[in-house]
PDB file of N, CA and C in Angstrom:
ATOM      1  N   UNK A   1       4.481  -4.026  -4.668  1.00  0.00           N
ATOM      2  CA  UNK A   1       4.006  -4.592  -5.908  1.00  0.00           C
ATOM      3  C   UNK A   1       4.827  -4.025  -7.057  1.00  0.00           C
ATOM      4  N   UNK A   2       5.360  -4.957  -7.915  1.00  0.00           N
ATOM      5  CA  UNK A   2       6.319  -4.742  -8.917  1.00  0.00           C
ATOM      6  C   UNK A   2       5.087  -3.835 -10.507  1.00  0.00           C
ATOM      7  N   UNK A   3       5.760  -3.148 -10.718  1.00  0.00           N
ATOM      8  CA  UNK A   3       5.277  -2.427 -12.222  1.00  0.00           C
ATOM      9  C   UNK A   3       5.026  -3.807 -13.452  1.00  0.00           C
ATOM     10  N   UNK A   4       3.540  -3.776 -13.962  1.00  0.00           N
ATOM     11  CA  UNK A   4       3.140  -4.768 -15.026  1.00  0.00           C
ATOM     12  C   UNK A   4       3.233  -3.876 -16.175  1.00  0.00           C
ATOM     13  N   UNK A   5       3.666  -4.547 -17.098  1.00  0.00           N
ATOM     14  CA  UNK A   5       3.232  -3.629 -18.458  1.00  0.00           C
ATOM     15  C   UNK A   5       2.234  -4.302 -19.131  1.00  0.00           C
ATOM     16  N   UNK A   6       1.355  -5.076 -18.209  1.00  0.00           N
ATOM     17  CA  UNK A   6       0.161  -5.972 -19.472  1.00  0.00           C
ATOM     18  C   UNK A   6      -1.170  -4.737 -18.717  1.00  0.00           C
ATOM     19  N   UNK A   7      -1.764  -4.636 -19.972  1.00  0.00           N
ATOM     20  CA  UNK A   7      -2.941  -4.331 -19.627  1.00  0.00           C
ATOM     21  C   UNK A   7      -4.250  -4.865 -18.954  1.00  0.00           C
ATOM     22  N   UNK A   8      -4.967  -4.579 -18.362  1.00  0.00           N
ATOM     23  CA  UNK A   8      -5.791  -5.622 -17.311  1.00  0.00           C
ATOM     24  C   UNK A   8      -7.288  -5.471 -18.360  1.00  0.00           C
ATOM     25  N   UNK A   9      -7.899  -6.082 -18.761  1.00  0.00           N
ATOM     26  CA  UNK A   9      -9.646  -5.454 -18.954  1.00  0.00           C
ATOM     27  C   UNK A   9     -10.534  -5.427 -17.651  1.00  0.00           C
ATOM     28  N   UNK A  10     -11.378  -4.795 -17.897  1.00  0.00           N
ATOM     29  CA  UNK A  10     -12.415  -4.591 -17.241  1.00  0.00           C
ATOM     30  C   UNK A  10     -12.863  -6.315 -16.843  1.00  0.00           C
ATOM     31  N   UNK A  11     -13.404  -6.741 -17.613  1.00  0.00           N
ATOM     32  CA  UNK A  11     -13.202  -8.546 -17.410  1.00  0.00           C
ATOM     33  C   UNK A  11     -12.234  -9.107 -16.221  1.00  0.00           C
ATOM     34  N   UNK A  12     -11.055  -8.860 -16.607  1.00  0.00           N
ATOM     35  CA  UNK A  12      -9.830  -9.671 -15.820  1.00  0.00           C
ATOM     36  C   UNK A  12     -10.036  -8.775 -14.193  1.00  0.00           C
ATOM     37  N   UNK A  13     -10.551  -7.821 -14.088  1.00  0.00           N
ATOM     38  CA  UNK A  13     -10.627  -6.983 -12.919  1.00  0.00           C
ATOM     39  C   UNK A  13     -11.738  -7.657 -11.841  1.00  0.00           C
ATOM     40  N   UNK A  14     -12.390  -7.549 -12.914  1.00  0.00           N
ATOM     41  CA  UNK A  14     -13.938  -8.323 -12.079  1.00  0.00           C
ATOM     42  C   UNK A  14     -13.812  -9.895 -11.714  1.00  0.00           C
ATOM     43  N   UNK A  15     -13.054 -10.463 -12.562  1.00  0.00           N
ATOM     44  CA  UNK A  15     -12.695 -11.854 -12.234  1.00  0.00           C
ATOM     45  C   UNK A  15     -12.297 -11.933 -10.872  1.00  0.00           C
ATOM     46  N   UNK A  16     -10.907 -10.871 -11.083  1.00  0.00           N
ATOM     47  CA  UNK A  16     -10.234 -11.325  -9.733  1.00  0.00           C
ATOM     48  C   UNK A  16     -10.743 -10.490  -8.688  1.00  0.00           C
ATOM     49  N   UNK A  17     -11.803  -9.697  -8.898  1.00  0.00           N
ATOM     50  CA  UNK A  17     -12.454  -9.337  -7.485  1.00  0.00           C
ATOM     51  C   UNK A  17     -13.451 -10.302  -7.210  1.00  0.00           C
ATOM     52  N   UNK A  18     -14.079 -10.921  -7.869  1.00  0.00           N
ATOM     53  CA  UNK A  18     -15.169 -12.430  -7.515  1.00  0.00           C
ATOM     54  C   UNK A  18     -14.144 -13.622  -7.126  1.00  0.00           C
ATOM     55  N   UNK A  19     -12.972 -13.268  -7.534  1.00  0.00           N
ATOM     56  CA  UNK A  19     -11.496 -14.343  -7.268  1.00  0.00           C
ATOM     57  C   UNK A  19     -11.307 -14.014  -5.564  1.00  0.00           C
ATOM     58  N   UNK A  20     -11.256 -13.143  -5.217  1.00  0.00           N
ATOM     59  CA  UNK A  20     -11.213 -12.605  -4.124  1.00  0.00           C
ATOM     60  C   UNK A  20     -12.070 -12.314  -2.970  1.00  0.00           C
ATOM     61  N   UNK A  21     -13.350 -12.575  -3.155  1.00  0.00           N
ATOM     62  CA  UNK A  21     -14.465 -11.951  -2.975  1.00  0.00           C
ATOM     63  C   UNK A  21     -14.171 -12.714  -1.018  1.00  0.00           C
ATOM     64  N   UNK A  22     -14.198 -13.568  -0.913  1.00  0.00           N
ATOM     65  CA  UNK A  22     -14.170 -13.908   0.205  1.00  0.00           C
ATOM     66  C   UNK A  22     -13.049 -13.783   1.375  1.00  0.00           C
ATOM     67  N   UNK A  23     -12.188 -12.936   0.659  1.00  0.00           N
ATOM     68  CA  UNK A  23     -10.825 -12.607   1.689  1.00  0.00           C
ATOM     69  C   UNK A  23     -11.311 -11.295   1.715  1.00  0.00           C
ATOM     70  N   UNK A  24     -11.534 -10.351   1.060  1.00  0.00           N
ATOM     71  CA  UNK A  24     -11.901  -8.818   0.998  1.00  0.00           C
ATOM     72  C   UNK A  24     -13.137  -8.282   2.402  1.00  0.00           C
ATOM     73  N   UNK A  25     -13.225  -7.286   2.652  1.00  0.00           N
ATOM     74  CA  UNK A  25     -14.213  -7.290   3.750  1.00  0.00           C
ATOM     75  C   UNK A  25     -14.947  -6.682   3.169  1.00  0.00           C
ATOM     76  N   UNK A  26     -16.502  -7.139   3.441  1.00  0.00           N
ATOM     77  CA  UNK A  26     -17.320  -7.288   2.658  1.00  0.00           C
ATOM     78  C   UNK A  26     -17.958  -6.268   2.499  1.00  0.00           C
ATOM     79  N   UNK A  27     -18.066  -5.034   2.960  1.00  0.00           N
ATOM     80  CA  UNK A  27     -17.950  -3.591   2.804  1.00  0.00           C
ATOM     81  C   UNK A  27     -17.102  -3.034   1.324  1.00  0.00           C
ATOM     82  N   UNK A  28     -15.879  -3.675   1.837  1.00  0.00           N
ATOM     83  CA  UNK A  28     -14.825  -2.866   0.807  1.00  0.00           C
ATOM     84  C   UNK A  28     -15.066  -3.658  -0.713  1.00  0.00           C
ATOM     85  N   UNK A  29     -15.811  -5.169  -0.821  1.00  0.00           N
ATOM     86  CA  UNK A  29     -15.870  -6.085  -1.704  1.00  0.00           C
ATOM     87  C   UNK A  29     -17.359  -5.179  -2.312  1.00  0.00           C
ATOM     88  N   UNK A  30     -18.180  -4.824  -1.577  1.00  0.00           N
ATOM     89  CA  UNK A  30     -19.181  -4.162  -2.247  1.00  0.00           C
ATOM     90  C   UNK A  30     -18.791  -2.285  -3.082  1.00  0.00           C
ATOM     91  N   UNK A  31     -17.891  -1.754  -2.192  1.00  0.00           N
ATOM     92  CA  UNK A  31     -17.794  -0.457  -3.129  1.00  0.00           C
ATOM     93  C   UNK A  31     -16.994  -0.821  -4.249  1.00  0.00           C
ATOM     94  N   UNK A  32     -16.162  -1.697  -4.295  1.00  0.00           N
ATOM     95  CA  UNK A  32     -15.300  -1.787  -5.383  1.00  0.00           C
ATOM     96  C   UNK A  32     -16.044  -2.696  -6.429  1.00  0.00           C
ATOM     97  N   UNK A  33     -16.808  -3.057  -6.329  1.00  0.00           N
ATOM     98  CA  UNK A  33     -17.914  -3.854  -7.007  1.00  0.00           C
ATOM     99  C   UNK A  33     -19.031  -2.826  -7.767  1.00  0.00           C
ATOM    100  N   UNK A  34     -19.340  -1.747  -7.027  1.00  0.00           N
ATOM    101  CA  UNK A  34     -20.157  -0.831  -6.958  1.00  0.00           C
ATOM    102  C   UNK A  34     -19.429   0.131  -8.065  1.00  0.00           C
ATOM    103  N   UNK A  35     -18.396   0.459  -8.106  1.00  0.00           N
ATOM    104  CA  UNK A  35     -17.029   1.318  -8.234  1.00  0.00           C
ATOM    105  C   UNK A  35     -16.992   0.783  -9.855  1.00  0.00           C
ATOM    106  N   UNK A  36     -16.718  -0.447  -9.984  1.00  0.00           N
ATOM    107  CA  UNK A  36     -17.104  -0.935 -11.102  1.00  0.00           C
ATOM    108  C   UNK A  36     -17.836  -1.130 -11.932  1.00  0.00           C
ATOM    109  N   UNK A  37     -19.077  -0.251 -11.696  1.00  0.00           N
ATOM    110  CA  UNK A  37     -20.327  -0.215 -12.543  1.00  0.00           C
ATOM    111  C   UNK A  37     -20.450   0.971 -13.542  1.00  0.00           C
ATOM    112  N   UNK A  38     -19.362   1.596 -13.251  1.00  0.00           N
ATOM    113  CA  UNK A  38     -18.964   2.905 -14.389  1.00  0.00           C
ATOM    114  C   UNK A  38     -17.684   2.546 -15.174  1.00  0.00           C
ATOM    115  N   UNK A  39     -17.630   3.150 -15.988  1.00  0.00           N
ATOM    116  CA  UNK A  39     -16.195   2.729 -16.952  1.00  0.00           C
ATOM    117  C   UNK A  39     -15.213   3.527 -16.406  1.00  0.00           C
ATOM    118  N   UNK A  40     -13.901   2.933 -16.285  1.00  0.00           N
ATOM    119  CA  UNK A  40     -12.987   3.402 -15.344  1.00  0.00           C
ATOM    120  C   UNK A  40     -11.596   3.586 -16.662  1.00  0.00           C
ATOM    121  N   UNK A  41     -10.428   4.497 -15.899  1.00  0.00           N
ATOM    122  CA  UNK A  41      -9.632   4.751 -17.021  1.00  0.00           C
ATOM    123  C   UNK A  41      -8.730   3.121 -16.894  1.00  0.00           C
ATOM    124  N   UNK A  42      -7.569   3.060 -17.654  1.00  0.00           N
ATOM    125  CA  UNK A  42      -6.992   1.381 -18.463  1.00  0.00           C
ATOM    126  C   UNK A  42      -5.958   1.942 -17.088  1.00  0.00           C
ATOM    127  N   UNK A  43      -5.928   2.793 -16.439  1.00  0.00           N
ATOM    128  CA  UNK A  43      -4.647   2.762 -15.431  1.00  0.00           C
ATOM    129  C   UNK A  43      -5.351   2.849 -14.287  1.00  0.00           C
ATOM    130  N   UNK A  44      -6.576   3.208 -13.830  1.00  0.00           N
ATOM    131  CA  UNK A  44      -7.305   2.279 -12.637  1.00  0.00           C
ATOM    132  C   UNK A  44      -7.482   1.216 -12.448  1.00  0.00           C
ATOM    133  N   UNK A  45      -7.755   0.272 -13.489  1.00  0.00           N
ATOM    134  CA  UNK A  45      -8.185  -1.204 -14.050  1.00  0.00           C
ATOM    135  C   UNK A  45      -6.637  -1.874 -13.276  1.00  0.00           C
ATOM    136  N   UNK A  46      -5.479  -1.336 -14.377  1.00  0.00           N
ATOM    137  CA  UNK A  46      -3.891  -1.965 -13.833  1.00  0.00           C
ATOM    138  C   UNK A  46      -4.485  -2.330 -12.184  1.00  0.00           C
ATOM    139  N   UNK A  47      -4.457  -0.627 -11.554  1.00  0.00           N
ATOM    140  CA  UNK A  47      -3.887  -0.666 -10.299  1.00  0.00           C
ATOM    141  C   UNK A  47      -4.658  -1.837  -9.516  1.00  0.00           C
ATOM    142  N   UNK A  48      -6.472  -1.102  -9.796  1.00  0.00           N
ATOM    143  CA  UNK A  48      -7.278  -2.269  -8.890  1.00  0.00           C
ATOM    144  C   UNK A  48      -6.826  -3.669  -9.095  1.00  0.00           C
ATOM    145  N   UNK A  49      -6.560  -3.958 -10.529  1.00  0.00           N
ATOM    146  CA  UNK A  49      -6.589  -5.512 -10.671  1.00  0.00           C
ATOM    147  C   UNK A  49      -4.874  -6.092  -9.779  1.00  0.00           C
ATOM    148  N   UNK A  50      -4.195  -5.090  -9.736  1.00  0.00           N
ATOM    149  CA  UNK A  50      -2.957  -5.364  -9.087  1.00  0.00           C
ATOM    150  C   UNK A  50      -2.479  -5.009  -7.392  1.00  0.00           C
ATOM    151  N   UNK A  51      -3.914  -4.747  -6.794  1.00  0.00           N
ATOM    152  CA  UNK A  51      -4.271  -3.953  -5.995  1.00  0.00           C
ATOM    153  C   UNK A  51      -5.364  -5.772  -5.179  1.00  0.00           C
ATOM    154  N   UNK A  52      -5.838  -6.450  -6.308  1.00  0.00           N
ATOM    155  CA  UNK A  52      -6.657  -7.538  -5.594  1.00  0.00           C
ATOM    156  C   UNK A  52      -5.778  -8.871  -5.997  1.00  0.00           C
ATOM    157  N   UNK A  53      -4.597  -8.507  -6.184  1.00  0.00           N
ATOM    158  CA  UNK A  53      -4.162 -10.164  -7.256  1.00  0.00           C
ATOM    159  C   UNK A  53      -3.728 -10.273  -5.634  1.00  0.00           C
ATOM    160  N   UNK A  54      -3.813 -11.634  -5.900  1.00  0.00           N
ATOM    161  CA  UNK A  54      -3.102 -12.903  -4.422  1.00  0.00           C
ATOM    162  C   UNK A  54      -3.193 -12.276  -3.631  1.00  0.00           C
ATOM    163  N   UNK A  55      -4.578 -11.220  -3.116  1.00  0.00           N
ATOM    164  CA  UNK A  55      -4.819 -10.516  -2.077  1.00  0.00           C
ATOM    165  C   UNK A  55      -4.960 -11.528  -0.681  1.00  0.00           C
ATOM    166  N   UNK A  56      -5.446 -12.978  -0.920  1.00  0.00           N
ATOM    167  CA  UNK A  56      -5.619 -13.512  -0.277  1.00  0.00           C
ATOM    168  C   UNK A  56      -4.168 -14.376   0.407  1.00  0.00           C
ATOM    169  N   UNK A  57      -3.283 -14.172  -0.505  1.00  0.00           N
ATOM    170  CA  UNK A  57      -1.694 -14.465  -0.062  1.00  0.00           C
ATOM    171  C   UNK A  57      -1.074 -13.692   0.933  1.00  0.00           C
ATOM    172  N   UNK A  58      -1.420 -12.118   0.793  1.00  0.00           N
ATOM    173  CA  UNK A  58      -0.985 -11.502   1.713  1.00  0.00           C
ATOM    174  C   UNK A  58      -0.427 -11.417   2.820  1.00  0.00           C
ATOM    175  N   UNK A  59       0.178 -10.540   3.876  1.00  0.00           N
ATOM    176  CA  UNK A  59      -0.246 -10.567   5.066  1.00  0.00           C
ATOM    177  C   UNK A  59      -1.406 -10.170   5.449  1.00  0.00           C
ATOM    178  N   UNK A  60      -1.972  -9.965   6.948  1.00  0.00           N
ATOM    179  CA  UNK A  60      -3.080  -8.623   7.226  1.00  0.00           C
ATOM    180  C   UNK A  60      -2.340  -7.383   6.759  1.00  0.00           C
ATOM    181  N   UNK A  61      -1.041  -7.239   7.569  1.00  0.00           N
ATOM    182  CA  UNK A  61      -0.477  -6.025   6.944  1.00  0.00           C
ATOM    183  C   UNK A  61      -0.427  -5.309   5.786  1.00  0.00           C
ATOM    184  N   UNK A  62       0.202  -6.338   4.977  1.00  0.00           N
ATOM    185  CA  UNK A  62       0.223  -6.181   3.511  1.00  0.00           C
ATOM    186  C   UNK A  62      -1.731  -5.736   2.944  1.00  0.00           C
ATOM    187  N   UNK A  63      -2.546  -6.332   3.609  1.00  0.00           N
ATOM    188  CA  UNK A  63      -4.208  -6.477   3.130  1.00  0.00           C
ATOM    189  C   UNK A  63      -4.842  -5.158   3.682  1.00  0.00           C
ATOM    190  N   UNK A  64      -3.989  -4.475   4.544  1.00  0.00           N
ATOM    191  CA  UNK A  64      -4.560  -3.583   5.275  1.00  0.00           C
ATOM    192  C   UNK A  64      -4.082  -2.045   4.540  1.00  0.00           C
ATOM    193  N   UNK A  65      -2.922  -2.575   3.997  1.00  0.00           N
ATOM    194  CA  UNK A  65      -2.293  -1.147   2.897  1.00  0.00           C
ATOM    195  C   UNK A  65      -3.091  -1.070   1.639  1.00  0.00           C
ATOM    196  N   UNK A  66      -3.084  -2.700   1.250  1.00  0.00           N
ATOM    197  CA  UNK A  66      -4.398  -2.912   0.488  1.00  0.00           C
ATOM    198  C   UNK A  66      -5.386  -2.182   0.283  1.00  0.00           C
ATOM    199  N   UNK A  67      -6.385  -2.313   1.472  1.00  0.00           N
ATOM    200  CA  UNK A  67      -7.608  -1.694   1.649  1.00  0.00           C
ATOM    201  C   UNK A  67      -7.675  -0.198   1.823  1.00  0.00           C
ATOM    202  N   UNK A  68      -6.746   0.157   2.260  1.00  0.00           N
ATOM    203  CA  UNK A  68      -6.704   1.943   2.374  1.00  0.00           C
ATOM    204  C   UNK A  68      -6.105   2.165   1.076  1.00  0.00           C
ATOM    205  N   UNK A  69      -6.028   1.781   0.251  1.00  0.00           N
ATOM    206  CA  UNK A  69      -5.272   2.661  -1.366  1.00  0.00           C
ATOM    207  C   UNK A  69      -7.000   2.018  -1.793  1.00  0.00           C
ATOM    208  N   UNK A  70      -7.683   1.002  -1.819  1.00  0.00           N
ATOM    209  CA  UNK A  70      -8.735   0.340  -2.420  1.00  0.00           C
ATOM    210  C   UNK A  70      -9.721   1.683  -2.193  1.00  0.00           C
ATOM    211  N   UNK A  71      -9.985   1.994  -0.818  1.00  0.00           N
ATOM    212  CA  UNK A  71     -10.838   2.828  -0.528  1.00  0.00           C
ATOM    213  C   UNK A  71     -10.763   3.941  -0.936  1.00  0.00           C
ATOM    214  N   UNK A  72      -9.216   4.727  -0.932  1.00  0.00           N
ATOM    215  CA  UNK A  72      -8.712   5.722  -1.787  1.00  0.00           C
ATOM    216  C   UNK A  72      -9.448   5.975  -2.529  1.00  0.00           C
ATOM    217  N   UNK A  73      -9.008   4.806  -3.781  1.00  0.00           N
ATOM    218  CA  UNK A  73      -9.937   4.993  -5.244  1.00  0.00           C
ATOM    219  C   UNK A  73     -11.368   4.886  -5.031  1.00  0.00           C
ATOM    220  N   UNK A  74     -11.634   4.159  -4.941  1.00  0.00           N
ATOM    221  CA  UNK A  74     -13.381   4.033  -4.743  1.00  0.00           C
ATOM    222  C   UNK A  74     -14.207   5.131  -3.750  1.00  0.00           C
ATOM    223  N   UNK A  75     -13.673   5.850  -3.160  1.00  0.00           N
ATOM    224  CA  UNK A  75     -14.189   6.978  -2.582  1.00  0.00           C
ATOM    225  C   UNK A  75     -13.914   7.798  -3.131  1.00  0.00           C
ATOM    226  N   UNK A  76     -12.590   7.950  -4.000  1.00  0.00           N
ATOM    227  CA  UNK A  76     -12.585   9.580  -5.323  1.00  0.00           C
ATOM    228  C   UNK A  76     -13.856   9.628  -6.003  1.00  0.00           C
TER     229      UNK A  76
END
């Protein structure tokens, strides 16, 4: 995943995890959902929201590196 310099909101994060909601496994769609119920710093927001974009484009492979950096964060 290439470096964004746009900032994501809290909004645009949640979008694209309800954008996503049905490719994500539904475990990992609930902590990061969950994860999101506290205010998070503007460089977690980047990563998650760049972390779920065209998650559903993926490979598994690619979805599976995905999910272990996803869980990363949401289990700190």
């Amino acid at each position: 995943m290439s470096e964004c310099q746009l900032n994501h909101s809290y909004a645009d994060v949640v979008n694209k995890l309800e954008s996503q909601k049905d490719f994500l496994p539904e475990a990992l769609y609930a902590k990061v959902q969950h994860y999101l119920q506290e205010e998070r710093t503007q460089d977690l927001l980047n990563e998650l929201f760049h972390l779920l974009k065209k998650y559903d484009l993926a490979s598994s492979e690619e979805q599976e590196v995905r999910n272990n950096r996803l869980t990363m964060i949401v289990d700190n």
